[in-house]
N, C-alpha and C. Protein backbone atom coordinates (compact mmCIF):
# COMPACT_ATOMS: atom_id res chain seq x y z
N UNK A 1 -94.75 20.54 35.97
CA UNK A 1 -94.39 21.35 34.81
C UNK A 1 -93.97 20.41 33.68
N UNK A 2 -94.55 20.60 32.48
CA UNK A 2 -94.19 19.88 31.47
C UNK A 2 -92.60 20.26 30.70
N UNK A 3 -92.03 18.99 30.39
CA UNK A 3 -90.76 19.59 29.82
C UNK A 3 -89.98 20.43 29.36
N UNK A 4 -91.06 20.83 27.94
CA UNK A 4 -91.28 21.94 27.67
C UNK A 4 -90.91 23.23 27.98
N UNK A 5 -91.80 23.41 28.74
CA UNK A 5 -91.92 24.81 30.46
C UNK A 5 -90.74 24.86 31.17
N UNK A 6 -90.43 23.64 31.18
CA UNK A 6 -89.03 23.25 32.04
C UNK A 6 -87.43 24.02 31.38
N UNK A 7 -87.80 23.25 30.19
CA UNK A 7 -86.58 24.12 29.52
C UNK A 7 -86.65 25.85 28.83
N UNK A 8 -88.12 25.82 28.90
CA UNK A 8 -87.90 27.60 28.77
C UNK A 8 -87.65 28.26 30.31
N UNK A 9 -87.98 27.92 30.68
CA UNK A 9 -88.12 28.24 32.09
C UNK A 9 -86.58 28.28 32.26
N UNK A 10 -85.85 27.35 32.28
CA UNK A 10 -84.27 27.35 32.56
C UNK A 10 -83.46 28.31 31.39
N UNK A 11 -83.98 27.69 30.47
CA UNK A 11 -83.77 28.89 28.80
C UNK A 11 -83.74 30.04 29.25
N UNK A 12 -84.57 30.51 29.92
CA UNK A 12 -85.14 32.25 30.61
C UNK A 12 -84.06 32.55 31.52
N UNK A 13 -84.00 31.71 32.45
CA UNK A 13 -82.82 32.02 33.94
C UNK A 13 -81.57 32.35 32.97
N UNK A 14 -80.98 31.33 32.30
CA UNK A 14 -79.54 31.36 31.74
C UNK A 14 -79.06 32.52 30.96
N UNK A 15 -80.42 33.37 29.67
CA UNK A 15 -80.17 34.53 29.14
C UNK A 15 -80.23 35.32 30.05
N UNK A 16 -81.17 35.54 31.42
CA UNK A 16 -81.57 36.40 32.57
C UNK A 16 -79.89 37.00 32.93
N UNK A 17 -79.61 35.88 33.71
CA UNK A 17 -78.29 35.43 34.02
C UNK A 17 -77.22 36.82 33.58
N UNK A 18 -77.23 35.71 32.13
CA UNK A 18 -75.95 36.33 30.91
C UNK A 18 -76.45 37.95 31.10
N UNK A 19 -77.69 38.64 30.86
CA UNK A 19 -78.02 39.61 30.77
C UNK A 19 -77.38 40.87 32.32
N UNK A 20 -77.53 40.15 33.44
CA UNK A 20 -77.29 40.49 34.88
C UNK A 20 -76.31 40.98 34.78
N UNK A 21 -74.96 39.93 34.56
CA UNK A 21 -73.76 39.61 34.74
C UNK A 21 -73.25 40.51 33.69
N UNK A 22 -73.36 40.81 32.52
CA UNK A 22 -73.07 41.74 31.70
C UNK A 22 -73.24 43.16 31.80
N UNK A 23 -74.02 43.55 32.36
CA UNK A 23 -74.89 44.52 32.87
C UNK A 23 -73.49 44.96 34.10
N UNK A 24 -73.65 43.70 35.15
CA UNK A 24 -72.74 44.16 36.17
C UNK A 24 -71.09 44.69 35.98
N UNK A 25 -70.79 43.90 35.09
CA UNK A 25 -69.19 43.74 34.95
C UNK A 25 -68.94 45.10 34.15
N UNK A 26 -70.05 45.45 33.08
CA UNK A 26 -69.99 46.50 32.57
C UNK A 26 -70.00 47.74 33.37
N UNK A 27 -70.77 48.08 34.52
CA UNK A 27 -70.74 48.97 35.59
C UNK A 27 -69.39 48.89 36.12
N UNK A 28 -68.72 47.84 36.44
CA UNK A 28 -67.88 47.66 37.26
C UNK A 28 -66.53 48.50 36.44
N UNK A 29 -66.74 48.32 35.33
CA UNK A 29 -65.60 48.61 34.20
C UNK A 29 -65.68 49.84 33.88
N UNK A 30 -66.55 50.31 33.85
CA UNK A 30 -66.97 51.55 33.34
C UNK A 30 -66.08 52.70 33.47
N UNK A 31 -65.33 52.28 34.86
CA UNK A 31 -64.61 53.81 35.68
C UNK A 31 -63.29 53.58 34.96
N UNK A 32 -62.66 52.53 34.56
CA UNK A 32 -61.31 52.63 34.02
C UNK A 32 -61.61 52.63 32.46
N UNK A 33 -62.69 52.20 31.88
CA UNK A 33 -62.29 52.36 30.81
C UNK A 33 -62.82 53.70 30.30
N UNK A 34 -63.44 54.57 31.43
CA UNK A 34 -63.53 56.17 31.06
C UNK A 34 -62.46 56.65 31.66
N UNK A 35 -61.74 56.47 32.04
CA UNK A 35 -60.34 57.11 32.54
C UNK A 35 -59.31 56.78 31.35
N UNK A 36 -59.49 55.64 30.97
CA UNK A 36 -58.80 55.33 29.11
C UNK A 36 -59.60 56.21 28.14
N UNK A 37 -60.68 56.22 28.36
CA UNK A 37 -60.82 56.89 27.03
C UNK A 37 -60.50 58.68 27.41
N UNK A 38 -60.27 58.85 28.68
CA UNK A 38 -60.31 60.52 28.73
C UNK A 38 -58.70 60.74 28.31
N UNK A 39 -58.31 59.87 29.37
CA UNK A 39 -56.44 59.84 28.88
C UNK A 39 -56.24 60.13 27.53
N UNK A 40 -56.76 59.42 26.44
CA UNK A 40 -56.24 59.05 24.88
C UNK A 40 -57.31 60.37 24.65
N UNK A 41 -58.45 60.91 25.14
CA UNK A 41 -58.81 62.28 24.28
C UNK A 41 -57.96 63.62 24.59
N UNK A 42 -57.59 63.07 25.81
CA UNK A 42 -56.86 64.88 26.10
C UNK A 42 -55.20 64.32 26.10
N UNK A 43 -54.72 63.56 25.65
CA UNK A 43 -53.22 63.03 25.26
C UNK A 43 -52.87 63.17 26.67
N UNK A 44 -53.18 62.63 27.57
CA UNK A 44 -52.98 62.65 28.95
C UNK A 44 -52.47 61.13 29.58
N UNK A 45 -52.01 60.27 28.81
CA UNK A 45 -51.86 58.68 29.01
C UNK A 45 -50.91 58.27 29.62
N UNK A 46 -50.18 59.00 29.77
CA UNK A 46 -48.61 58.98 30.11
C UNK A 46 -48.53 59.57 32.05
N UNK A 47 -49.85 60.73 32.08
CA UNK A 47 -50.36 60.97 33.38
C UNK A 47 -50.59 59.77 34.35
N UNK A 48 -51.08 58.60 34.18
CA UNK A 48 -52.02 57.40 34.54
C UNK A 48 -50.79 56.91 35.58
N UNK A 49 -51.06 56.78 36.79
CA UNK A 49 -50.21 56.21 37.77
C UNK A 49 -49.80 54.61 38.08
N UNK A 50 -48.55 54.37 38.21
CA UNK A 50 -48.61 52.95 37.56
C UNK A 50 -49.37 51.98 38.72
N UNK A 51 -49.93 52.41 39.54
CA UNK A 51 -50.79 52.15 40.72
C UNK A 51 -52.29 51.30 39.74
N UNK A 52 -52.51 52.57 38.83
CA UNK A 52 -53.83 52.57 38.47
C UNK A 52 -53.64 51.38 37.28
N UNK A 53 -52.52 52.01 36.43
CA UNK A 53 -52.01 51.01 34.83
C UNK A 53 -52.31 49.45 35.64
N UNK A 54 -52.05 49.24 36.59
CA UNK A 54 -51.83 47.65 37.06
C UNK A 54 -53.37 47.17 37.49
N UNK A 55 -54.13 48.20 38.79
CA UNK A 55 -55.96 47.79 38.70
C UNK A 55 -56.20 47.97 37.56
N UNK A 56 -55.94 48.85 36.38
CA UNK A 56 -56.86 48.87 35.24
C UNK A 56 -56.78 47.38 34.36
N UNK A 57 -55.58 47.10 35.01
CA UNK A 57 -55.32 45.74 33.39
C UNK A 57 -55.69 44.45 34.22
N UNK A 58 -55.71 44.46 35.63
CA UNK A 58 -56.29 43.22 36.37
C UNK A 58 -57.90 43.40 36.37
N UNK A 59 -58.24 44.43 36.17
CA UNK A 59 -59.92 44.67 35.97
C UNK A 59 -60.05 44.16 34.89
N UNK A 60 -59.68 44.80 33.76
CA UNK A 60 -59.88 44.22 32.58
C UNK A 60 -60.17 42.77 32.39
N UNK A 61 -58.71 42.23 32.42
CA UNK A 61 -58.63 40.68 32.77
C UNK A 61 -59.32 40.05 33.06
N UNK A 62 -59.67 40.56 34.57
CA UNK A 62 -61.00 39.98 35.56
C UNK A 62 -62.68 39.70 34.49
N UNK A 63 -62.66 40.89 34.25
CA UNK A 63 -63.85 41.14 33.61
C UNK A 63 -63.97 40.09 32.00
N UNK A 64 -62.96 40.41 31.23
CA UNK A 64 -62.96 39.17 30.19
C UNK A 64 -63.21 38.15 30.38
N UNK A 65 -62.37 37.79 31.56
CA UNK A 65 -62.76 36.21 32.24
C UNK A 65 -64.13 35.88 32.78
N UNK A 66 -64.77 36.83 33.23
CA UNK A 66 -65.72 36.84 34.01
C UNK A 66 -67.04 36.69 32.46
N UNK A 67 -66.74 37.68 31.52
CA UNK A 67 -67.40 38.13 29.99
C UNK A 67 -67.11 36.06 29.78
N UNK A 68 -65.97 35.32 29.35
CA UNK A 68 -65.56 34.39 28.89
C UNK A 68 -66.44 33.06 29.33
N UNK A 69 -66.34 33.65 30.56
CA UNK A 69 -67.25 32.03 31.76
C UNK A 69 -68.75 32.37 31.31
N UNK A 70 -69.23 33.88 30.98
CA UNK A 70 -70.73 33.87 30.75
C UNK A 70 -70.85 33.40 29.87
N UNK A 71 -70.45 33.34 28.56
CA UNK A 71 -70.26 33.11 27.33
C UNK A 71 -70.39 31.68 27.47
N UNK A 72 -69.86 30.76 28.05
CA UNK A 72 -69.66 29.60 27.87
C UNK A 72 -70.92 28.49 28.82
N UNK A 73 -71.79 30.17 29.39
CA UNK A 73 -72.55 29.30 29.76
C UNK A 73 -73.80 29.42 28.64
N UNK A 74 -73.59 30.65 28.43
CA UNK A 74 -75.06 30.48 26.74
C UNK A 74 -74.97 29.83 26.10
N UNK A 75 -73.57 29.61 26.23
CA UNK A 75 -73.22 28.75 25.16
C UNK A 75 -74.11 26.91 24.90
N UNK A 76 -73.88 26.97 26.27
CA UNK A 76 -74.39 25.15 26.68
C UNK A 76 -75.56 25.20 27.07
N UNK A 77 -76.41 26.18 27.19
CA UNK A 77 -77.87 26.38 27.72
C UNK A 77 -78.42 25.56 26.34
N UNK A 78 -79.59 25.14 26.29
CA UNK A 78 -80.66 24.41 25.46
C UNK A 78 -81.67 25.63 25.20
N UNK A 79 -81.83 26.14 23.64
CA UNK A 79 -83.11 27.15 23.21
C UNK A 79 -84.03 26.32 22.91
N UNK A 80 -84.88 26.81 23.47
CA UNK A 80 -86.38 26.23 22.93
C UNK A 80 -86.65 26.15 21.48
N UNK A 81 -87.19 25.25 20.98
CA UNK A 81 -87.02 25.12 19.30
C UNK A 81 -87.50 26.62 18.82
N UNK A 82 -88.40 27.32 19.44
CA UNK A 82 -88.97 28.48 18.68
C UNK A 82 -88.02 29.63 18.97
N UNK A 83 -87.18 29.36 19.32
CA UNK A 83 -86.32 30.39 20.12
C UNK A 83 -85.08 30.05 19.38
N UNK A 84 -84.86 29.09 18.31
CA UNK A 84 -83.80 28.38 17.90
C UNK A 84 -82.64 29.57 17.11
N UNK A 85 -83.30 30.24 16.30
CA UNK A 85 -82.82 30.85 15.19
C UNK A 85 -82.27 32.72 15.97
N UNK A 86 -82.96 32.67 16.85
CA UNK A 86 -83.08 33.73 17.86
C UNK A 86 -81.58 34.14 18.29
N UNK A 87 -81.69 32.13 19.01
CA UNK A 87 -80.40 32.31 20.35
C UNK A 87 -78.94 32.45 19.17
N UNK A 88 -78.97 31.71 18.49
CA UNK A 88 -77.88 31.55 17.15
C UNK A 88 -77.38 32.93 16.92
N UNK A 89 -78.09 34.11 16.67
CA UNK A 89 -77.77 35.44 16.46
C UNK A 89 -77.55 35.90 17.66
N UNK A 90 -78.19 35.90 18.85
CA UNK A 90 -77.68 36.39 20.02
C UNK A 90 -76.10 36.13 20.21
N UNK A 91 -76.16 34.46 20.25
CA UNK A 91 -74.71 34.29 20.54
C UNK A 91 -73.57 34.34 19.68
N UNK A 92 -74.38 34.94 18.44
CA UNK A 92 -73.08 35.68 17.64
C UNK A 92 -72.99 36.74 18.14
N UNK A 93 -73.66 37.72 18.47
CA UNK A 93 -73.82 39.02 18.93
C UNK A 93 -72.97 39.02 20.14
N UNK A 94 -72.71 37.68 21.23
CA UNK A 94 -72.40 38.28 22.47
C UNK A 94 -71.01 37.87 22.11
N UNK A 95 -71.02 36.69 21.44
CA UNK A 95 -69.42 36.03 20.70
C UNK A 95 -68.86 37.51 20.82
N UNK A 96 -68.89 38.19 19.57
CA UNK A 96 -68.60 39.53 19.16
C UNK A 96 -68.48 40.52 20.64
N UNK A 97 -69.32 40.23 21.06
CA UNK A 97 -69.06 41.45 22.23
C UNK A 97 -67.50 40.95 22.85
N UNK A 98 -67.53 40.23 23.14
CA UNK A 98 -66.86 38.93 24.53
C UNK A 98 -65.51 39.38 24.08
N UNK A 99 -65.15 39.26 22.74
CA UNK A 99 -64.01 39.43 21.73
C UNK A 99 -63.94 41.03 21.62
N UNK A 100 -64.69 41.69 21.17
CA UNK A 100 -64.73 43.38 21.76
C UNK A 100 -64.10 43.64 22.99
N UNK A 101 -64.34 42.91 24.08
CA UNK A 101 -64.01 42.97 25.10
C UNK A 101 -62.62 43.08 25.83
N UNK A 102 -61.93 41.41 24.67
CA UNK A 102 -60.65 41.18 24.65
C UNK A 102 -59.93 42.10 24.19
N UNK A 103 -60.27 42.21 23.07
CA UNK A 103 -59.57 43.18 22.28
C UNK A 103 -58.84 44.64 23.21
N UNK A 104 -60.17 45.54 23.70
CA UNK A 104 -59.94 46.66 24.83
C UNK A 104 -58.87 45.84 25.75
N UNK A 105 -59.08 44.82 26.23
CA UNK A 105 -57.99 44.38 27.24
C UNK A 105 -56.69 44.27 26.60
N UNK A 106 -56.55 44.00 25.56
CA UNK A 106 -55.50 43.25 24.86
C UNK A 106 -54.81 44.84 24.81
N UNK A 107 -55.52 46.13 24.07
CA UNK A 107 -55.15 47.18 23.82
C UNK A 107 -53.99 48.17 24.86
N UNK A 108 -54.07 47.67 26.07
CA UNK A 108 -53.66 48.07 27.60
C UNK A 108 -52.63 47.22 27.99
N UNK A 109 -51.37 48.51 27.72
CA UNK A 109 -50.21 47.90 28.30
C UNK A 109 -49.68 48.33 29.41
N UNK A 110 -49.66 47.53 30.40
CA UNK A 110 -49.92 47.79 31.85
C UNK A 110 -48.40 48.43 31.77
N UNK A 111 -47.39 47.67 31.18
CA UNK A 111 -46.03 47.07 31.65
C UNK A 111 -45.27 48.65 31.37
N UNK A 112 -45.54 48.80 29.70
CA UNK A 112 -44.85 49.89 28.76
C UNK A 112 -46.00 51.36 29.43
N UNK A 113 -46.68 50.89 29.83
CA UNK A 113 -47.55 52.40 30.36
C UNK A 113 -48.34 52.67 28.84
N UNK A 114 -49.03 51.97 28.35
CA UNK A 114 -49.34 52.79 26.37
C UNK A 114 -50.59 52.25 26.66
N UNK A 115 -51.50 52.65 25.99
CA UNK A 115 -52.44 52.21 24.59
C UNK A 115 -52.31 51.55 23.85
N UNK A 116 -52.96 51.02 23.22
CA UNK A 116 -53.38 51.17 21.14
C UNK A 116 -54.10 51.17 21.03
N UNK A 117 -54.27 53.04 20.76
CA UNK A 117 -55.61 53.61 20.93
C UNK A 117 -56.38 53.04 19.64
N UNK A 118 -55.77 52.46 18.46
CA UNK A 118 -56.47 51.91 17.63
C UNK A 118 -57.49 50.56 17.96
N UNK A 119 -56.69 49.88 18.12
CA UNK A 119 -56.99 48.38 18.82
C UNK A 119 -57.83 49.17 20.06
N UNK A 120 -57.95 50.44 20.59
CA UNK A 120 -58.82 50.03 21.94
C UNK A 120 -60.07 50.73 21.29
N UNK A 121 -60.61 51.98 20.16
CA UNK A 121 -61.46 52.77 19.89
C UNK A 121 -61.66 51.40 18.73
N UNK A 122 -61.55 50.22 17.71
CA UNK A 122 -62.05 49.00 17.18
C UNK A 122 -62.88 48.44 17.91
N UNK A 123 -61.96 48.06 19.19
CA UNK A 123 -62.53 47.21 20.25
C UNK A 123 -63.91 48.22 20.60
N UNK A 124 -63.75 49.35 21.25
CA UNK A 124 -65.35 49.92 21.48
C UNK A 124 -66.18 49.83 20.49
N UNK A 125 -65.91 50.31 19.54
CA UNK A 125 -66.57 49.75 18.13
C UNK A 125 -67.61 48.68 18.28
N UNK A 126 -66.45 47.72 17.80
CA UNK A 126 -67.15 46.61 18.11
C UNK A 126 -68.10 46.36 19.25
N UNK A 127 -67.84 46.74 20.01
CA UNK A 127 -68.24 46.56 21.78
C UNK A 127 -70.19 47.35 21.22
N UNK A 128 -70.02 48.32 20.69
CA UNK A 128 -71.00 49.11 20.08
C UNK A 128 -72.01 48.23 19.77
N UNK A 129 -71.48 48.01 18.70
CA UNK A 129 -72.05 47.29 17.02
C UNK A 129 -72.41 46.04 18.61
N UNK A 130 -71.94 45.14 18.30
CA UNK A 130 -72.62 43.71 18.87
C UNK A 130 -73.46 44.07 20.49
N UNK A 131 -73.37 44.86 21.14
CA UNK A 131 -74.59 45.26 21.99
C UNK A 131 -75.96 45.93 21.14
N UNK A 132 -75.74 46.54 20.12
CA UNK A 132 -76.93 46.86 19.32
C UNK A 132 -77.88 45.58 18.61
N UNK A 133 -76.85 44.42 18.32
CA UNK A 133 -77.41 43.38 17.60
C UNK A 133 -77.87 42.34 19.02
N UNK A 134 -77.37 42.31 20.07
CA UNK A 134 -77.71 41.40 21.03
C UNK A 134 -78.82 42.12 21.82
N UNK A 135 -79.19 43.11 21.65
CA UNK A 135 -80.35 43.88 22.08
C UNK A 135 -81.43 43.84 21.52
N UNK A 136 -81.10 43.82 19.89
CA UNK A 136 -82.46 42.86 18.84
C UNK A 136 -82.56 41.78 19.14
N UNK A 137 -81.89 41.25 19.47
CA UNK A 137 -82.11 39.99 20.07
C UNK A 137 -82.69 39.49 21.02
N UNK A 138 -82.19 40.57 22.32
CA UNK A 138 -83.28 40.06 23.14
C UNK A 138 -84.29 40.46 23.72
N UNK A 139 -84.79 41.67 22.53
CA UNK A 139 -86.12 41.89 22.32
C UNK A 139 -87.08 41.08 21.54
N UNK A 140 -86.45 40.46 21.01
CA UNK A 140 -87.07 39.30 19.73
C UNK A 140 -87.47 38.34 20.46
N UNK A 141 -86.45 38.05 21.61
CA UNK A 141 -86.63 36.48 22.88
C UNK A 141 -88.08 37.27 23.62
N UNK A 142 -87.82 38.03 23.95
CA UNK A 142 -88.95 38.86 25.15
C UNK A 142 -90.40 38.56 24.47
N UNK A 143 -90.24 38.85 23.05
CA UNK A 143 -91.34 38.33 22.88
C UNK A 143 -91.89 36.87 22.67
N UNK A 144 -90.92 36.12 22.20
CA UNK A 144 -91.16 34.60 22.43
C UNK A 144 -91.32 34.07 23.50
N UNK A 145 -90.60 34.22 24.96
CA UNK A 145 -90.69 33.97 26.14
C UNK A 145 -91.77 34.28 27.44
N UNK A 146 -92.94 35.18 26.67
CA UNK A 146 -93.99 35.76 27.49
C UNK A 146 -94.83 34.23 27.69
């Protein structure tokens, strides 16, 4: 395999990867942070057992960290020159997510039992917005990478 090939080829695994792992952690998350968002729609937050307040904010955690380590591996991956301008917007896009991410975590106070439902409906926001732009994105790669 020529160099080249070599580094798209690895280029491919590493977004693959990032794509998997995002995908997963997001499933994994899914159940507490719809139990946050049902809490804060029906003013029910105060219901949340401090059983759950403590898995919800070590999930979180988990998952940022887990969001943080992916991040840092797109980060150091090599884009193929034609792919250059591509990966640059992606990894603003996932930057943005990663930090979306924090944010929802940051929003969750395990300790005081609260919200900030502001800081956590921003954070989805955001969470929104930069999965829409990292999705142009890596429809844009899909087609460079055939």
């Amino acid at each position: 395999m020529v160099k080249a090939q070599q580094v798209m080829v690895h280029y491919a695994q590493v977004i693959d990867q990032m794509l998997e792992t995002t995908e997963q952690l997001t499933t994994d998350l899914n159940g507490d942070y719809e139990l946050l968002k049902e809490a804060i729609a029906t003013d029910t937050v105060g219901d949340i057992s401090n059983d759950q307040w403590g898995s919800i904010k070590a999930n979180f955690d988990q998952g940022v960290a887990a969001y943080q380590k992916n991040l840092a591996e797109v980060k150091a991956v090599r884009p193929i020159a034609k792919a250059m301008g591509i990966h640059h917007l992606l990894l603003a896009a996932y930057t943005d997510y990663v930090a979306g991410c924090a944010q929802m975590a940051a929003s969750v106070d395990a300790t005081a039992h609260t919200i900030d439902t502001a800081a956590f409906t921003a954070a989805e926001k955001q969470q929104d917005d930069s999965s829409l732009a990292m999705n142009k994105q890596i429809a844009r790669l899909s087609q460079i990478l055939r």
